[in-house]
N, C-alpha and C. Protein backbone atom coordinates (compact mmCIF):
# COMPACT_ATOMS: atom_id res chain seq x y z
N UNK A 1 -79.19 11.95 -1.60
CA UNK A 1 -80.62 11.81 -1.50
C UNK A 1 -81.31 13.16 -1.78
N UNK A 2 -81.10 14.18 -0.92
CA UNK A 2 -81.41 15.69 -1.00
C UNK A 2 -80.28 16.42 -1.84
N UNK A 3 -80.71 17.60 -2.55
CA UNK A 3 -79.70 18.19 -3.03
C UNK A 3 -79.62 19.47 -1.85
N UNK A 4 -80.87 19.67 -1.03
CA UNK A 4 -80.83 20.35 0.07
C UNK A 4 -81.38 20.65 0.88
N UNK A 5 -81.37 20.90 1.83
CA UNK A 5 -83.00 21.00 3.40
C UNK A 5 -82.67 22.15 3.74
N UNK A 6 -84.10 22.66 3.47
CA UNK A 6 -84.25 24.03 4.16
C UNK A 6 -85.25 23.72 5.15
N UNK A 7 -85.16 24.11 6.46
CA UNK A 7 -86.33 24.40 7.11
C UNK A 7 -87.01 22.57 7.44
N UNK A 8 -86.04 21.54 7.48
CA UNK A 8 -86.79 20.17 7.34
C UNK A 8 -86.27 19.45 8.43
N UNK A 9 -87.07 18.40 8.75
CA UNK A 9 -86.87 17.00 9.80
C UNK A 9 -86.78 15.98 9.29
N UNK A 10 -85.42 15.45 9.24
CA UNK A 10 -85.44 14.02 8.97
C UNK A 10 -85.24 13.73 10.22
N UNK A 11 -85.36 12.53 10.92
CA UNK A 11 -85.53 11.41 11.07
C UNK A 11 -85.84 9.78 11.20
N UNK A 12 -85.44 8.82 12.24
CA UNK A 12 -85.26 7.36 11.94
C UNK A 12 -85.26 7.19 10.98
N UNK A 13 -84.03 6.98 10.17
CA UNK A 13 -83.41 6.69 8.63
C UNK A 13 -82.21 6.26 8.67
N UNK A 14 -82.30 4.81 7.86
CA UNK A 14 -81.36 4.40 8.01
C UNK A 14 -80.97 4.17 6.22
N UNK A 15 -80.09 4.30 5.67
CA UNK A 15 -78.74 4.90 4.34
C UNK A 15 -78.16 3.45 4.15
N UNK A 16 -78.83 2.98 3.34
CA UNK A 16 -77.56 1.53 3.28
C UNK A 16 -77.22 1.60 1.76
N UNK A 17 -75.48 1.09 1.83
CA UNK A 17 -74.91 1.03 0.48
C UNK A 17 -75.68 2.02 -0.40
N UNK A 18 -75.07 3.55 -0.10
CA UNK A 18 -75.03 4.29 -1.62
C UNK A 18 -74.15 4.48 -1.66
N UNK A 19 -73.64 5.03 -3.33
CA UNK A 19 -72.78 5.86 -3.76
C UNK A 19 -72.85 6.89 -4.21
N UNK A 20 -72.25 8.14 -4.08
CA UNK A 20 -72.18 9.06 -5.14
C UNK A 20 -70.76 9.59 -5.62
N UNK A 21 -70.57 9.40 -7.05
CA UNK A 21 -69.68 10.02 -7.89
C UNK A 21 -69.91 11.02 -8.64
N UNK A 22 -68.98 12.22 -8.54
CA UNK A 22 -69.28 13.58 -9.43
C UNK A 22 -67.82 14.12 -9.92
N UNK A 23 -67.70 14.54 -10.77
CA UNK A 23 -66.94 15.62 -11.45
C UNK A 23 -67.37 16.75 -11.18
N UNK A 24 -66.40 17.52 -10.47
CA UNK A 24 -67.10 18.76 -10.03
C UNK A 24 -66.38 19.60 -11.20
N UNK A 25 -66.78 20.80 -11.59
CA UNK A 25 -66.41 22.26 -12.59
C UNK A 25 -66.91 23.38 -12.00
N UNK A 26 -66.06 24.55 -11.77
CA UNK A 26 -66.84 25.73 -11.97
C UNK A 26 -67.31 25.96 -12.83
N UNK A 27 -67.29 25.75 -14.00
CA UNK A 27 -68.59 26.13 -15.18
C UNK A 27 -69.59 25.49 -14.64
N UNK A 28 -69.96 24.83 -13.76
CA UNK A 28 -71.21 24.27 -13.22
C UNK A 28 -71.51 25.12 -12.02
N UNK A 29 -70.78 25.26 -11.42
CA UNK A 29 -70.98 26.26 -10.38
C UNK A 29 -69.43 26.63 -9.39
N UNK A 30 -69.46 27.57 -8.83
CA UNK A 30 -68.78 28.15 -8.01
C UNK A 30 -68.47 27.69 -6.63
N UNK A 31 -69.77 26.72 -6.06
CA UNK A 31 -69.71 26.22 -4.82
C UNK A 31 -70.72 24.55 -4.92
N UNK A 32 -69.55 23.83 -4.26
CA UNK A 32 -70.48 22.28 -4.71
C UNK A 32 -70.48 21.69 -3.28
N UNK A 33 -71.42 20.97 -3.04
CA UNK A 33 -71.19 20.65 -1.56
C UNK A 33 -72.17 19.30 -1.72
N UNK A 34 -71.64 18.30 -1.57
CA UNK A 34 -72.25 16.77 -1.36
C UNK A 34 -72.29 15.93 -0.23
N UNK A 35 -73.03 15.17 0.13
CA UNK A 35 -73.45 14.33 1.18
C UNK A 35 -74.65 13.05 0.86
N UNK A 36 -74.06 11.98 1.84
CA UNK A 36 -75.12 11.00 1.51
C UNK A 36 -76.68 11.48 1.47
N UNK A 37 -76.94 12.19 2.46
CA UNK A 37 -78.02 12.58 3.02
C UNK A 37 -78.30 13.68 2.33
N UNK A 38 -77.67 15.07 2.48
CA UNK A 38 -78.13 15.98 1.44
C UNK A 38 -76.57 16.70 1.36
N UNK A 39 -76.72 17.81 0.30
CA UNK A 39 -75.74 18.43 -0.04
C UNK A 39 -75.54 19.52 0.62
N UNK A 40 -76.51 20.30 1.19
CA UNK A 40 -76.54 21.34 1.84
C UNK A 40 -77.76 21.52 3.16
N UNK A 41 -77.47 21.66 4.48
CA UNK A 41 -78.75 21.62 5.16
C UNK A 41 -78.61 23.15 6.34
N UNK A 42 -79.98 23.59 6.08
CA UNK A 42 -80.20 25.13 6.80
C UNK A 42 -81.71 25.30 7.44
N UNK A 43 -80.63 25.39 8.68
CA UNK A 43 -82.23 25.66 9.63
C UNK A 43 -82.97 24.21 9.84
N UNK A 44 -82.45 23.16 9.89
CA UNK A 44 -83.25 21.56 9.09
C UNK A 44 -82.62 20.95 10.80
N UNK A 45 -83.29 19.86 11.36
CA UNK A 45 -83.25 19.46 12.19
C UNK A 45 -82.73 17.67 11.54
N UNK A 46 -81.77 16.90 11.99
CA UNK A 46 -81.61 15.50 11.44
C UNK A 46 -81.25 14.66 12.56
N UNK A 47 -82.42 13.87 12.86
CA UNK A 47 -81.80 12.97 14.10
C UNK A 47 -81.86 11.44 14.06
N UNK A 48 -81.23 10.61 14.29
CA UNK A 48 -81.50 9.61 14.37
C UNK A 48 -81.48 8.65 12.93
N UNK A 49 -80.19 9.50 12.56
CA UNK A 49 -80.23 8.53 10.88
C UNK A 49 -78.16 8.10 10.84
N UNK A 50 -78.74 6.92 10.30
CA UNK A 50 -77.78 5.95 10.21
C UNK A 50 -77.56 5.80 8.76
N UNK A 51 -75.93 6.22 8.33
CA UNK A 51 -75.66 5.57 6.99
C UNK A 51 -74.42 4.54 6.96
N UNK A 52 -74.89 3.40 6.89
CA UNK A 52 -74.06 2.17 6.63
C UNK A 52 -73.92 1.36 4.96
N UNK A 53 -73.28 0.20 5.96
CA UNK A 53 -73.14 -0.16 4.24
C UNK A 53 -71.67 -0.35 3.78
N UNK A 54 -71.15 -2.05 3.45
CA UNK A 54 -69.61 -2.02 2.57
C UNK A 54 -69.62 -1.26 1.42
N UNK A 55 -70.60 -0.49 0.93
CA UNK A 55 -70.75 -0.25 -0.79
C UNK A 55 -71.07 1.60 -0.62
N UNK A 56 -71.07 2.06 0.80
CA UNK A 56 -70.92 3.44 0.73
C UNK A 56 -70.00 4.01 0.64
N UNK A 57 -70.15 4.81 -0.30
CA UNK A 57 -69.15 5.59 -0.84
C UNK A 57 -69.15 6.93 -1.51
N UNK A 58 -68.15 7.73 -0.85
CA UNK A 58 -68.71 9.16 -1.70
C UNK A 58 -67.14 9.48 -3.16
N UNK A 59 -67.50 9.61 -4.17
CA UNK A 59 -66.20 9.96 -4.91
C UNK A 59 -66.50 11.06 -5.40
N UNK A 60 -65.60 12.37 -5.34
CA UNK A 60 -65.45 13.39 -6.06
C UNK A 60 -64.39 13.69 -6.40
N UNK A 61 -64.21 13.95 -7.93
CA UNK A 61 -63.09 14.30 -8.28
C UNK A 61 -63.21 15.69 -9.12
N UNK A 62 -62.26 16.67 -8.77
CA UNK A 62 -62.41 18.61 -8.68
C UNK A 62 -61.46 18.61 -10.23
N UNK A 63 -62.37 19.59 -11.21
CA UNK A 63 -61.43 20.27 -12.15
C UNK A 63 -61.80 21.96 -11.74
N UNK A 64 -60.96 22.72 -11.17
CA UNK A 64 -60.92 24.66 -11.66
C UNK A 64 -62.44 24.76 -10.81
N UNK A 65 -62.51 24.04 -9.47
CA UNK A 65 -63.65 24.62 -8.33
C UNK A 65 -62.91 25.68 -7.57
N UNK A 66 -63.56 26.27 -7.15
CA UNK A 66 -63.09 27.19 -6.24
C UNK A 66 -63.46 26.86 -4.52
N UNK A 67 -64.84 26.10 -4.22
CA UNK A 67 -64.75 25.62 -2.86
C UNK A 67 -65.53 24.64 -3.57
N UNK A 68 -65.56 23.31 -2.29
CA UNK A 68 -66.04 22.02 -1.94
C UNK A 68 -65.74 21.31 -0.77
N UNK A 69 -67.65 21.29 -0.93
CA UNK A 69 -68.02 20.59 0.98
C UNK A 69 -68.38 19.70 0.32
N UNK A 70 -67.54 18.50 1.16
CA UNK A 70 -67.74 16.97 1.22
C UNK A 70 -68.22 16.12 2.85
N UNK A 71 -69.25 15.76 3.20
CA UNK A 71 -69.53 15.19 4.11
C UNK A 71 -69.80 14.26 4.09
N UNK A 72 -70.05 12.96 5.12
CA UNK A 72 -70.49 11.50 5.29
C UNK A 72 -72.34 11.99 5.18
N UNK A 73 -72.68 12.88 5.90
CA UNK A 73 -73.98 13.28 5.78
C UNK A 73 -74.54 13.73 4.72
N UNK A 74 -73.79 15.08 5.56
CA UNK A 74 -74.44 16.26 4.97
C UNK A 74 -73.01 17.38 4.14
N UNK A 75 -73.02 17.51 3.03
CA UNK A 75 -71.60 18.28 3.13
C UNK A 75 -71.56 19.73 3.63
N UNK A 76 -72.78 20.54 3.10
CA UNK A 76 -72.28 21.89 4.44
C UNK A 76 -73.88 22.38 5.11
N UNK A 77 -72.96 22.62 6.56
CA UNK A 77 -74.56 22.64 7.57
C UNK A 77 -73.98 24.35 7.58
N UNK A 78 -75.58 24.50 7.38
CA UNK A 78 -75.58 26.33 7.44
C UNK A 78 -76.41 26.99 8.68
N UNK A 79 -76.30 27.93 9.16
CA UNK A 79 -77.08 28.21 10.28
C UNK A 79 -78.47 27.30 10.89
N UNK A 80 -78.51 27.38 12.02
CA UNK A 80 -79.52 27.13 12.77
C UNK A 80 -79.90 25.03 12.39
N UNK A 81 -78.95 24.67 11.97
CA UNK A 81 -78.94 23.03 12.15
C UNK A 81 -78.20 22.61 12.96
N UNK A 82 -79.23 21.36 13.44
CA UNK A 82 -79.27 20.28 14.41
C UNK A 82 -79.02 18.72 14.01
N UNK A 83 -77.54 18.70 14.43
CA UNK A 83 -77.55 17.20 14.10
C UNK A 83 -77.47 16.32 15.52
N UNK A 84 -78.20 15.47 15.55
CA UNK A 84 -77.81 14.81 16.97
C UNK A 84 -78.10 12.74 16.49
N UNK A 85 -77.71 12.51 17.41
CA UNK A 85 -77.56 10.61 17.10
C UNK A 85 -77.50 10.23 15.67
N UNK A 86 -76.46 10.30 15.34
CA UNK A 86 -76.21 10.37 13.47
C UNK A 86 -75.12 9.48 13.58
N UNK A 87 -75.08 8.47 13.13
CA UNK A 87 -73.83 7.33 12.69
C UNK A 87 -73.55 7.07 11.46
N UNK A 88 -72.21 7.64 11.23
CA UNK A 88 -72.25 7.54 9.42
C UNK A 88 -70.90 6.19 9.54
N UNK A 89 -70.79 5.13 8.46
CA UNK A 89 -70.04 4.33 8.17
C UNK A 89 -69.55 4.24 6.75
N UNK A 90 -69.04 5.30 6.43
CA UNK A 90 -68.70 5.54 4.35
C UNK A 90 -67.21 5.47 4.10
N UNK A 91 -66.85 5.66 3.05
CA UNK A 91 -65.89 6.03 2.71
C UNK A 91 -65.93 6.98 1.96
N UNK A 92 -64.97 8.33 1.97
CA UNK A 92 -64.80 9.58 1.52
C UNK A 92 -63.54 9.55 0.21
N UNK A 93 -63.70 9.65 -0.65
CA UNK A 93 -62.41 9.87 -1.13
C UNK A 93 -62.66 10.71 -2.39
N UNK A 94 -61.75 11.65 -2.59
CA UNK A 94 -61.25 12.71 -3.31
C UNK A 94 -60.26 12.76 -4.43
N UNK A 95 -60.37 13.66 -5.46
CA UNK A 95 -59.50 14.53 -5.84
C UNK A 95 -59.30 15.61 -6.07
N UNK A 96 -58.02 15.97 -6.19
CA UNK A 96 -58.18 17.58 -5.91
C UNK A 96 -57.13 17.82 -7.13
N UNK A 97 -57.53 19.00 -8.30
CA UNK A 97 -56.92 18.88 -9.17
C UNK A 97 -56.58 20.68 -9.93
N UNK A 98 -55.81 21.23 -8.92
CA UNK A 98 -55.76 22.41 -9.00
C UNK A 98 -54.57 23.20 -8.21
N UNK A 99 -54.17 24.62 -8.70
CA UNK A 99 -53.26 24.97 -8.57
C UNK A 99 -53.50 25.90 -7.79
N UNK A 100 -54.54 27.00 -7.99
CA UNK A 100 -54.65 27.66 -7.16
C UNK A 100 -54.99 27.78 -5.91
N UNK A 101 -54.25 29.20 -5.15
CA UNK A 101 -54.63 29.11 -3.78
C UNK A 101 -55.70 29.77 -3.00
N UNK A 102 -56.44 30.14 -4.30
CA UNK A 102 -57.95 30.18 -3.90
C UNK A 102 -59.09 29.63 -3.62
N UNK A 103 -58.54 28.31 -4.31
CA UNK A 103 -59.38 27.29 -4.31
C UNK A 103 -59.41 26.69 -2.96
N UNK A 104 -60.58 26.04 -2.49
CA UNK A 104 -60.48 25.01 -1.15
C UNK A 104 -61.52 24.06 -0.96
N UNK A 105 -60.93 22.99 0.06
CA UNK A 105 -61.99 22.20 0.60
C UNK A 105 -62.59 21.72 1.43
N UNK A 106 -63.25 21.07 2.09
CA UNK A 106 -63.71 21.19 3.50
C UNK A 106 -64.18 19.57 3.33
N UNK A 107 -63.46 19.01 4.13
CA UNK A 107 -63.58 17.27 4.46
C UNK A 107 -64.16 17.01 5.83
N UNK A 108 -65.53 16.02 5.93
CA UNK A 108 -65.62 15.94 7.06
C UNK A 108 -66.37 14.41 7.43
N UNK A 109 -66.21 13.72 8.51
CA UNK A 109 -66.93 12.19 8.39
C UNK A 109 -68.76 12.66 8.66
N UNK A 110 -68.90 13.25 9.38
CA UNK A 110 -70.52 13.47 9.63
C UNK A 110 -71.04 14.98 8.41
N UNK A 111 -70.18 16.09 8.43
CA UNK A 111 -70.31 17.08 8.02
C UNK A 111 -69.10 17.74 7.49
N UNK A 112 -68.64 18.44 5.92
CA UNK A 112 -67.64 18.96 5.47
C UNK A 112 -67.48 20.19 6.38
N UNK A 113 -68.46 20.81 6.33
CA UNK A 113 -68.45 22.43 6.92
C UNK A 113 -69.88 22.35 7.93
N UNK A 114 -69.31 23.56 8.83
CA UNK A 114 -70.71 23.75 9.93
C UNK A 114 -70.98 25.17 10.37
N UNK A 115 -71.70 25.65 10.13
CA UNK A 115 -71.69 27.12 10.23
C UNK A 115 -72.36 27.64 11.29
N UNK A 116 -72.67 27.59 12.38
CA UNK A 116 -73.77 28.60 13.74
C UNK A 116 -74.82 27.49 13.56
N UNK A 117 -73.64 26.35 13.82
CA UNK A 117 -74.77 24.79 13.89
C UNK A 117 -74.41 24.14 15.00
N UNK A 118 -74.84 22.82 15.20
CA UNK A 118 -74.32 21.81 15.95
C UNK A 118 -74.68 20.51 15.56
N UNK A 119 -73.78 19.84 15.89
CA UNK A 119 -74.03 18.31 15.94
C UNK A 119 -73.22 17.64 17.34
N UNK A 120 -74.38 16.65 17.91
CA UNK A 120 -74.14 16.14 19.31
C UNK A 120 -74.40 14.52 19.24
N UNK A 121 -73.76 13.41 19.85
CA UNK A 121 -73.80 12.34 20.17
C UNK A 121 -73.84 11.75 18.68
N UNK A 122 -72.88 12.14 18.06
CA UNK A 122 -73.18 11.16 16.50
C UNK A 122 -71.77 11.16 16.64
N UNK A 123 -71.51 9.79 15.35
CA UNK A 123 -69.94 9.46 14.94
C UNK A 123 -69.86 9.11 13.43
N UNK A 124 -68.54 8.99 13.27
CA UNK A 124 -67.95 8.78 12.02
C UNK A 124 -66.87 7.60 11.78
N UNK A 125 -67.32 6.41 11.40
CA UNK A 125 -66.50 5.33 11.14
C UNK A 125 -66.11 5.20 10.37
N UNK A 126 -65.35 5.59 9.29
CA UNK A 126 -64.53 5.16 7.82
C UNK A 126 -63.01 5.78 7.42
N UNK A 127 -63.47 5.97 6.25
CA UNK A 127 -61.75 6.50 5.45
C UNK A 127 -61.92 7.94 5.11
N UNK A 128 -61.13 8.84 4.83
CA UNK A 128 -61.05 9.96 4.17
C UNK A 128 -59.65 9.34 3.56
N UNK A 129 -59.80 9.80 1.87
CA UNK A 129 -58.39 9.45 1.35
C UNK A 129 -58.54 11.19 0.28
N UNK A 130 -57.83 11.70 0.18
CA UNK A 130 -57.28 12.52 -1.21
C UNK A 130 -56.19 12.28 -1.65
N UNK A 131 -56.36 11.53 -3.23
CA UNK A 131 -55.15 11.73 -3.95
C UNK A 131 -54.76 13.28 -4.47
């Protein structure tokens, strides 16, 4: 939905049946981070949002990335965010297509990564698969 929240309030929102599919590259960038909700959230307050749905689904599949945040939400929460009453129901699934051990990823059902954040009274109902 967002590619990112700075400084924002979502709430009562409810996410039914999306998808997102990407090919990630570092020739596109160095750091990719996806979520139903947004891709990246800082300083952003999110309460009270629901993503359901048989038809949610997140697919990413990695050529020569060096990091990737994948979340049911949000894929990476950066300082000073608030997640609280958040119910995600998706499915996560991956690939990972690389050798090096520089490279990495960060899998998560509500949030991939969380940095000098929190999230309280929310859950995560689905799959994480990486081939």
């Amino acid at each position: 939905m967002f590619g990112c929240l700075a400084n924002a309030t979502i709430s009562d929102l409810t996410l039914e049946n999306i998808e997102i599919s990407a090919l990630t590259s570092s020739a596109v960038s160095s750091s990719n981070s996806y979520g139903i909700l947004a891709g990246t959230a800082t300083n952003s307050t999110i309460k009270n949002v629901k993503v359901t749905g048989e038809a949610c689904e997140i697919s990413v599949a990695n050529n020569n990335f060096s990091s990737l945040y994948i979340g049911g939400l949000v894929g990476k929460i950066n300082a000073g965010t608030k997640i609280t009453n958040a119910a995600v129901n998706t499915a996560i699934t991956t690939t990972m297509d690389t050798d090096s051990p520089d490279d990495y990823m960060y899998i998560g059902g509500v949030a991939g990564y969380v940095d000098k954040s929190y999230i309280t009274n929310s859950f995560y109902d689905g799959s994480i698969d990486n081939d």
